[in-house]
N, C-alpha and C. Protein backbone atom coordinates (compact mmCIF):
# COMPACT_ATOMS: atom_id res chain seq x y z
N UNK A 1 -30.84 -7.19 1.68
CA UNK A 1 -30.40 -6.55 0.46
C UNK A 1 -29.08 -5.82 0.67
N UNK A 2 -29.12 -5.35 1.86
CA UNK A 2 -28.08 -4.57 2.07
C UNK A 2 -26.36 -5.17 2.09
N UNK A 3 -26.49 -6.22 2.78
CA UNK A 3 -25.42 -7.76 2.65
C UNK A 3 -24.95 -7.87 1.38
N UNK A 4 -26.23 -8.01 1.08
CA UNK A 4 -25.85 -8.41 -0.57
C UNK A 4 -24.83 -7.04 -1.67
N UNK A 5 -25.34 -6.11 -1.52
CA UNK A 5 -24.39 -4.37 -1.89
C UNK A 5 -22.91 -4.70 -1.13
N UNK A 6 -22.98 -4.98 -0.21
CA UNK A 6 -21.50 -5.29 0.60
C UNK A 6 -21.02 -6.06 -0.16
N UNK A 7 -21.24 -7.75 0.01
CA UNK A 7 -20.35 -8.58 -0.68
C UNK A 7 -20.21 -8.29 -1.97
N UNK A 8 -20.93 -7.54 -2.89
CA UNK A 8 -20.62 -7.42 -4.39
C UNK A 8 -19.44 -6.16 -4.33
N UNK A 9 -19.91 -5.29 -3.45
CA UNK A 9 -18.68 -4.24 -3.64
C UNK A 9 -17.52 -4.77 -2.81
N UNK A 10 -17.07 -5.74 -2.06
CA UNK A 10 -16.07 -6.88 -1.83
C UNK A 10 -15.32 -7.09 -2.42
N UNK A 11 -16.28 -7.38 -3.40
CA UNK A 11 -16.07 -9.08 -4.73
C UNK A 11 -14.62 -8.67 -4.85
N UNK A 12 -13.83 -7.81 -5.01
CA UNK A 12 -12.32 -7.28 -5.92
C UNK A 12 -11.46 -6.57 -4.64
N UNK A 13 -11.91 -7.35 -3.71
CA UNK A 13 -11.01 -7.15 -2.14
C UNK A 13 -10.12 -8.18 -2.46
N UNK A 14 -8.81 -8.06 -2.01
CA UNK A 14 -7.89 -9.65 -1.12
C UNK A 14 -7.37 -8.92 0.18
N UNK A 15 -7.81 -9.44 0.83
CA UNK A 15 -7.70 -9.12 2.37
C UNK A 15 -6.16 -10.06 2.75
N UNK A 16 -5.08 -9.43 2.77
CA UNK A 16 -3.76 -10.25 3.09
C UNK A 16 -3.84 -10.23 4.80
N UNK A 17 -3.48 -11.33 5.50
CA UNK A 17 -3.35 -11.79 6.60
C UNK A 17 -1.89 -12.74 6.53
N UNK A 18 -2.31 -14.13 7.32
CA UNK A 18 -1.33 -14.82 7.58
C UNK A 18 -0.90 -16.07 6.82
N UNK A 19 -1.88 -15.90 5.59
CA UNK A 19 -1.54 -17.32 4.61
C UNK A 19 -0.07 -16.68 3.51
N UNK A 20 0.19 -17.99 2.77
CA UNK A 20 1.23 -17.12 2.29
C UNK A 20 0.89 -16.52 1.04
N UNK A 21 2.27 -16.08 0.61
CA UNK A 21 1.65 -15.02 -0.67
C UNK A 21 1.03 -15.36 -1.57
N UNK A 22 1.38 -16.74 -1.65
CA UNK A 22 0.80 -17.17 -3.53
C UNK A 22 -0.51 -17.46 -2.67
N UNK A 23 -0.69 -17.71 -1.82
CA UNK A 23 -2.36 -17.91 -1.64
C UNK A 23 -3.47 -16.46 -2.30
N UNK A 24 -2.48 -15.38 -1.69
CA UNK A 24 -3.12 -13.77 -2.09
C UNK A 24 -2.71 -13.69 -3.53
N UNK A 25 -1.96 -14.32 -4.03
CA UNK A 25 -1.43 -14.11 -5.36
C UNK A 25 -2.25 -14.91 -6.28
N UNK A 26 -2.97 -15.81 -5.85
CA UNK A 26 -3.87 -16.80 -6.58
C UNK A 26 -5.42 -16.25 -6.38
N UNK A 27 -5.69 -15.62 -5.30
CA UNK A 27 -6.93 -15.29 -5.08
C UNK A 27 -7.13 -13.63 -6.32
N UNK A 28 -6.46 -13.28 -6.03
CA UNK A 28 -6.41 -11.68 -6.47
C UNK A 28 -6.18 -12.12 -8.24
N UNK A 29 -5.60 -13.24 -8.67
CA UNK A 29 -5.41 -13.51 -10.32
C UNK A 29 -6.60 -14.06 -10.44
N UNK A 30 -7.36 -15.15 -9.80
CA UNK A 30 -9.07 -15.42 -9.45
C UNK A 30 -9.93 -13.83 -9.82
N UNK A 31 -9.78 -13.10 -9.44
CA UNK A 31 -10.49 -12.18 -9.30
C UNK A 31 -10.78 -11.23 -10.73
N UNK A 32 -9.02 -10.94 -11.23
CA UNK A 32 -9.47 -10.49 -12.43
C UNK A 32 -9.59 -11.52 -13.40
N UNK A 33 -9.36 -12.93 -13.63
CA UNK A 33 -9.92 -13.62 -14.16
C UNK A 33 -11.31 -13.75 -14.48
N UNK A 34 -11.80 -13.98 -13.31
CA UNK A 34 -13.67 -13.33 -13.23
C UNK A 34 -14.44 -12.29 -14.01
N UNK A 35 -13.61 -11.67 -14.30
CA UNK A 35 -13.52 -9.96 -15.11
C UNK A 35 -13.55 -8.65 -14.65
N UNK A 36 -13.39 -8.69 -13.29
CA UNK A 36 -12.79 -7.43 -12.77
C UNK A 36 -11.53 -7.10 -13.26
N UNK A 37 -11.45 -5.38 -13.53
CA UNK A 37 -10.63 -4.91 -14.14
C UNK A 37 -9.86 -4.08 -13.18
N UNK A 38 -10.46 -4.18 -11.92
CA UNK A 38 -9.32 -3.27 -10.88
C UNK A 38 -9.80 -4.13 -9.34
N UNK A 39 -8.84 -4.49 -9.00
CA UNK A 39 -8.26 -5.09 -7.34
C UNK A 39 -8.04 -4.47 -6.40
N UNK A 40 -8.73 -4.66 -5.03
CA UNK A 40 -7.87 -4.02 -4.03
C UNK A 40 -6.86 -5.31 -2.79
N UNK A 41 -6.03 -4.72 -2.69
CA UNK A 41 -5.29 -5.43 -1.98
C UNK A 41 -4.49 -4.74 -0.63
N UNK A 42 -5.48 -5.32 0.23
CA UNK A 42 -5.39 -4.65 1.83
C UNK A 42 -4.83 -5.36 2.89
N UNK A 43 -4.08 -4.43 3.39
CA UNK A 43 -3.62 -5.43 4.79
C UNK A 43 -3.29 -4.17 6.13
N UNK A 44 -3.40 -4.58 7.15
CA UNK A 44 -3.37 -3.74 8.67
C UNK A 44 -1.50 -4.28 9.15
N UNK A 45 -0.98 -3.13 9.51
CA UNK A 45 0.09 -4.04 10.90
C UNK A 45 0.98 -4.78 10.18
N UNK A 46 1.28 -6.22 10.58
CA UNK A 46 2.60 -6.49 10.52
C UNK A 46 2.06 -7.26 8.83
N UNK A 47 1.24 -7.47 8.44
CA UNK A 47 1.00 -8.01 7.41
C UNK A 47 0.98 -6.69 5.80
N UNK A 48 1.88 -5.46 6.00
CA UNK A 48 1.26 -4.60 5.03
C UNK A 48 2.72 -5.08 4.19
N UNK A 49 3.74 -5.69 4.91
CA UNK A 49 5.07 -6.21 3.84
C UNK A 49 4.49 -6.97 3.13
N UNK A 50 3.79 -8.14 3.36
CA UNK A 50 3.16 -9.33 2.72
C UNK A 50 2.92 -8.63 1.78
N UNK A 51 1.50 -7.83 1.83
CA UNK A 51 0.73 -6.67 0.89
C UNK A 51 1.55 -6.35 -0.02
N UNK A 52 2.91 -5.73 0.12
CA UNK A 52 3.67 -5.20 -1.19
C UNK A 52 4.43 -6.38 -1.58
N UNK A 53 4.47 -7.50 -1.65
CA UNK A 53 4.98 -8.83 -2.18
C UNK A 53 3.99 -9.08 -2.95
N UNK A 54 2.95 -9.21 -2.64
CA UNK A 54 1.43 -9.67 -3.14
C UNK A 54 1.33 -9.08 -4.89
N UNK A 55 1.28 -7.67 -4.30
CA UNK A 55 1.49 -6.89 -5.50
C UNK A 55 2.48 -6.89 -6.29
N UNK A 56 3.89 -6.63 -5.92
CA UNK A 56 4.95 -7.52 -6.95
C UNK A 56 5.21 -8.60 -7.91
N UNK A 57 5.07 -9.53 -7.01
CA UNK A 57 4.72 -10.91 -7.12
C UNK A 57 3.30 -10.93 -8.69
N UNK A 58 2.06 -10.27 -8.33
CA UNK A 58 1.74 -10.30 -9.55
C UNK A 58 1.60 -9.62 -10.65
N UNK A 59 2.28 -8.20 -10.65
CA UNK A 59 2.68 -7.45 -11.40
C UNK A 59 4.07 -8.07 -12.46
N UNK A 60 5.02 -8.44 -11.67
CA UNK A 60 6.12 -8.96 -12.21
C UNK A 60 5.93 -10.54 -12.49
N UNK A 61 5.42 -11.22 -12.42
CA UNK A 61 5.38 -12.62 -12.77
C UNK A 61 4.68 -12.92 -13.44
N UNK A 62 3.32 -12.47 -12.61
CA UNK A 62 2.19 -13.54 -13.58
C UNK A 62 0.84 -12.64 -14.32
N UNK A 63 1.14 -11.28 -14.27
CA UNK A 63 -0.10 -10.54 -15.06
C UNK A 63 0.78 -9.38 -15.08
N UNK A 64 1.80 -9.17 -16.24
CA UNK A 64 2.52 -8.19 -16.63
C UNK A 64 2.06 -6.80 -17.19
N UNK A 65 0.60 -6.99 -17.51
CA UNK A 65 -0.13 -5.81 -17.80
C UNK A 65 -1.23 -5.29 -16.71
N UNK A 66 -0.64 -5.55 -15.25
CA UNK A 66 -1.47 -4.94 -14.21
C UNK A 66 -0.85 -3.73 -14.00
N UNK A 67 -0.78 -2.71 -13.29
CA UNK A 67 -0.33 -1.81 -13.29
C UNK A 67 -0.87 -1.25 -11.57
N UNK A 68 -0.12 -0.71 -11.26
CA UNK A 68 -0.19 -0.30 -9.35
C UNK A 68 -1.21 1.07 -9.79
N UNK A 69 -2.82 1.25 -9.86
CA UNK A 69 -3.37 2.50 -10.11
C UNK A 69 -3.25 3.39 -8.63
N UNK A 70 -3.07 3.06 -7.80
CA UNK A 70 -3.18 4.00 -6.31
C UNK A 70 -3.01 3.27 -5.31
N UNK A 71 -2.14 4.14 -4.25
CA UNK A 71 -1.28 3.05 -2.72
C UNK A 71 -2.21 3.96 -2.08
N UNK A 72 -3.10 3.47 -0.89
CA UNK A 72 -3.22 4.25 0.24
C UNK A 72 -2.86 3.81 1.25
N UNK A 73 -2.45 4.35 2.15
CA UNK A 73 -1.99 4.53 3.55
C UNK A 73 -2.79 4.80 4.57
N UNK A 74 -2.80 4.45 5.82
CA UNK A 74 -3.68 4.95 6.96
C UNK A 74 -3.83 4.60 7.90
N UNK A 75 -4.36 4.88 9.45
CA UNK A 75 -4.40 4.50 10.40
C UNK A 75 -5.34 4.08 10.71
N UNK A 76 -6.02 3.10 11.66
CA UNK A 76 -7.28 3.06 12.10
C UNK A 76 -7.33 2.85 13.34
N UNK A 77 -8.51 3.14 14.31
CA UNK A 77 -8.14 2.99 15.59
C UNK A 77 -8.87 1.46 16.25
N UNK A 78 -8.14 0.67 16.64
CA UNK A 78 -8.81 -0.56 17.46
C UNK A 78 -8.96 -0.59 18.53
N UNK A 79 -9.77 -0.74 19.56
CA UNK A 79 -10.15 -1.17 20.74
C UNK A 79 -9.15 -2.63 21.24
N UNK A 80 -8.70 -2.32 22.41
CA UNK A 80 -8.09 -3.61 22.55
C UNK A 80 -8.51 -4.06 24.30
N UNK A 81 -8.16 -4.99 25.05
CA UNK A 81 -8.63 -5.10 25.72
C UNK A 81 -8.16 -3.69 27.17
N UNK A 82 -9.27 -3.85 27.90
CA UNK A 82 -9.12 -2.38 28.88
C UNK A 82 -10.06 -1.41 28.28
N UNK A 83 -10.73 -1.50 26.95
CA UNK A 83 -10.94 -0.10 26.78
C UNK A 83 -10.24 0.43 25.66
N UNK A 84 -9.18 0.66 26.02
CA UNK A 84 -8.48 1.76 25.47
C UNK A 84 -8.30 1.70 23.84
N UNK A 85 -7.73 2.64 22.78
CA UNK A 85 -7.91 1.93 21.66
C UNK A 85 -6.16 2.73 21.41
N UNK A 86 -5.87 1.70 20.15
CA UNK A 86 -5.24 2.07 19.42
C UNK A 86 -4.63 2.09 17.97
N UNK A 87 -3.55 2.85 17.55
CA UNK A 87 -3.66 2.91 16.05
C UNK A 87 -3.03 1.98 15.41
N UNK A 88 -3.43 1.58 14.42
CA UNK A 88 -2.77 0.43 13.45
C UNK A 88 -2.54 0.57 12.34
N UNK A 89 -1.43 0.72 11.64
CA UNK A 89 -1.12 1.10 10.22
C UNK A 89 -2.07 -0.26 9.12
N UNK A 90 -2.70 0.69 8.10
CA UNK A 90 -3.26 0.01 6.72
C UNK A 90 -2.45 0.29 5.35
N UNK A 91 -2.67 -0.46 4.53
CA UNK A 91 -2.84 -0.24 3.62
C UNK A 91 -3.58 -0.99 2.01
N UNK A 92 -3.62 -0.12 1.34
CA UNK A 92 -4.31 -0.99 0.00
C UNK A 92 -3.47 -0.59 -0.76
N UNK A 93 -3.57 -1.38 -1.76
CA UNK A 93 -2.60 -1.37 -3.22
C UNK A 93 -3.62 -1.43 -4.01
N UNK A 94 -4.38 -1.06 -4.99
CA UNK A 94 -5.22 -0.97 -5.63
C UNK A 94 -4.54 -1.21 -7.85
N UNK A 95 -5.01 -2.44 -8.06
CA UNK A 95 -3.87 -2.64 -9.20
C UNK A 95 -4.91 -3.22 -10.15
N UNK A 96 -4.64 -2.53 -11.56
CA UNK A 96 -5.82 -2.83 -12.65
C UNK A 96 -5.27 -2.62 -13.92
N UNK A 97 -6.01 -3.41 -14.97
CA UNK A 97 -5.31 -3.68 -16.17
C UNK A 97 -5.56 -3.00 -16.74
């Protein structure tokens, strides 16, 4: 049951990585298509430029009545090999009609 609470509170994630933008730009217009009315759009590290393209990209092109509701910022700490951990810049763009 608990899985299940996760993936539904998910559902209005786009997790940006290494595909390109219109891939995040197609998934995240998927999403409020579906009928979610607010998106999050997250990325760690070297992928948080992507992240603010993502959001551009469909603010200005293709869903002119989205609107940027809240940027957060943040660090998190990763374990890498050795042990040791360290910090990695995040962020979300959080954007709703």
């Amino acid at each position: 049951m608990e899985q299940k609470t996760q993936e539904k509170a998910d559902s209005n994630v786009v997790y940006v990585g290494k595909k390109s933008n219109m891939a995040y730009v197609m998934a995240a217009m998927t999403q409020f298509n579906s009928g979610h009315i607010e998106i999050h759009v997250k990325a760690r590290g070297n992928s948080i430029s992507k992240c603010v393209d993502v959001a551009e990209i469909l603010k200005n092109k293709f869903l002119p009545d989205v609107k940027v509701k809240d940027i957060r910022i943040a660090t998190e700490q990763m374990k890498v090999e050795g042990g040791s951990t360290v910090g990695v810049s995040t962020m979300e763009i959080i954007l709703a009609k």
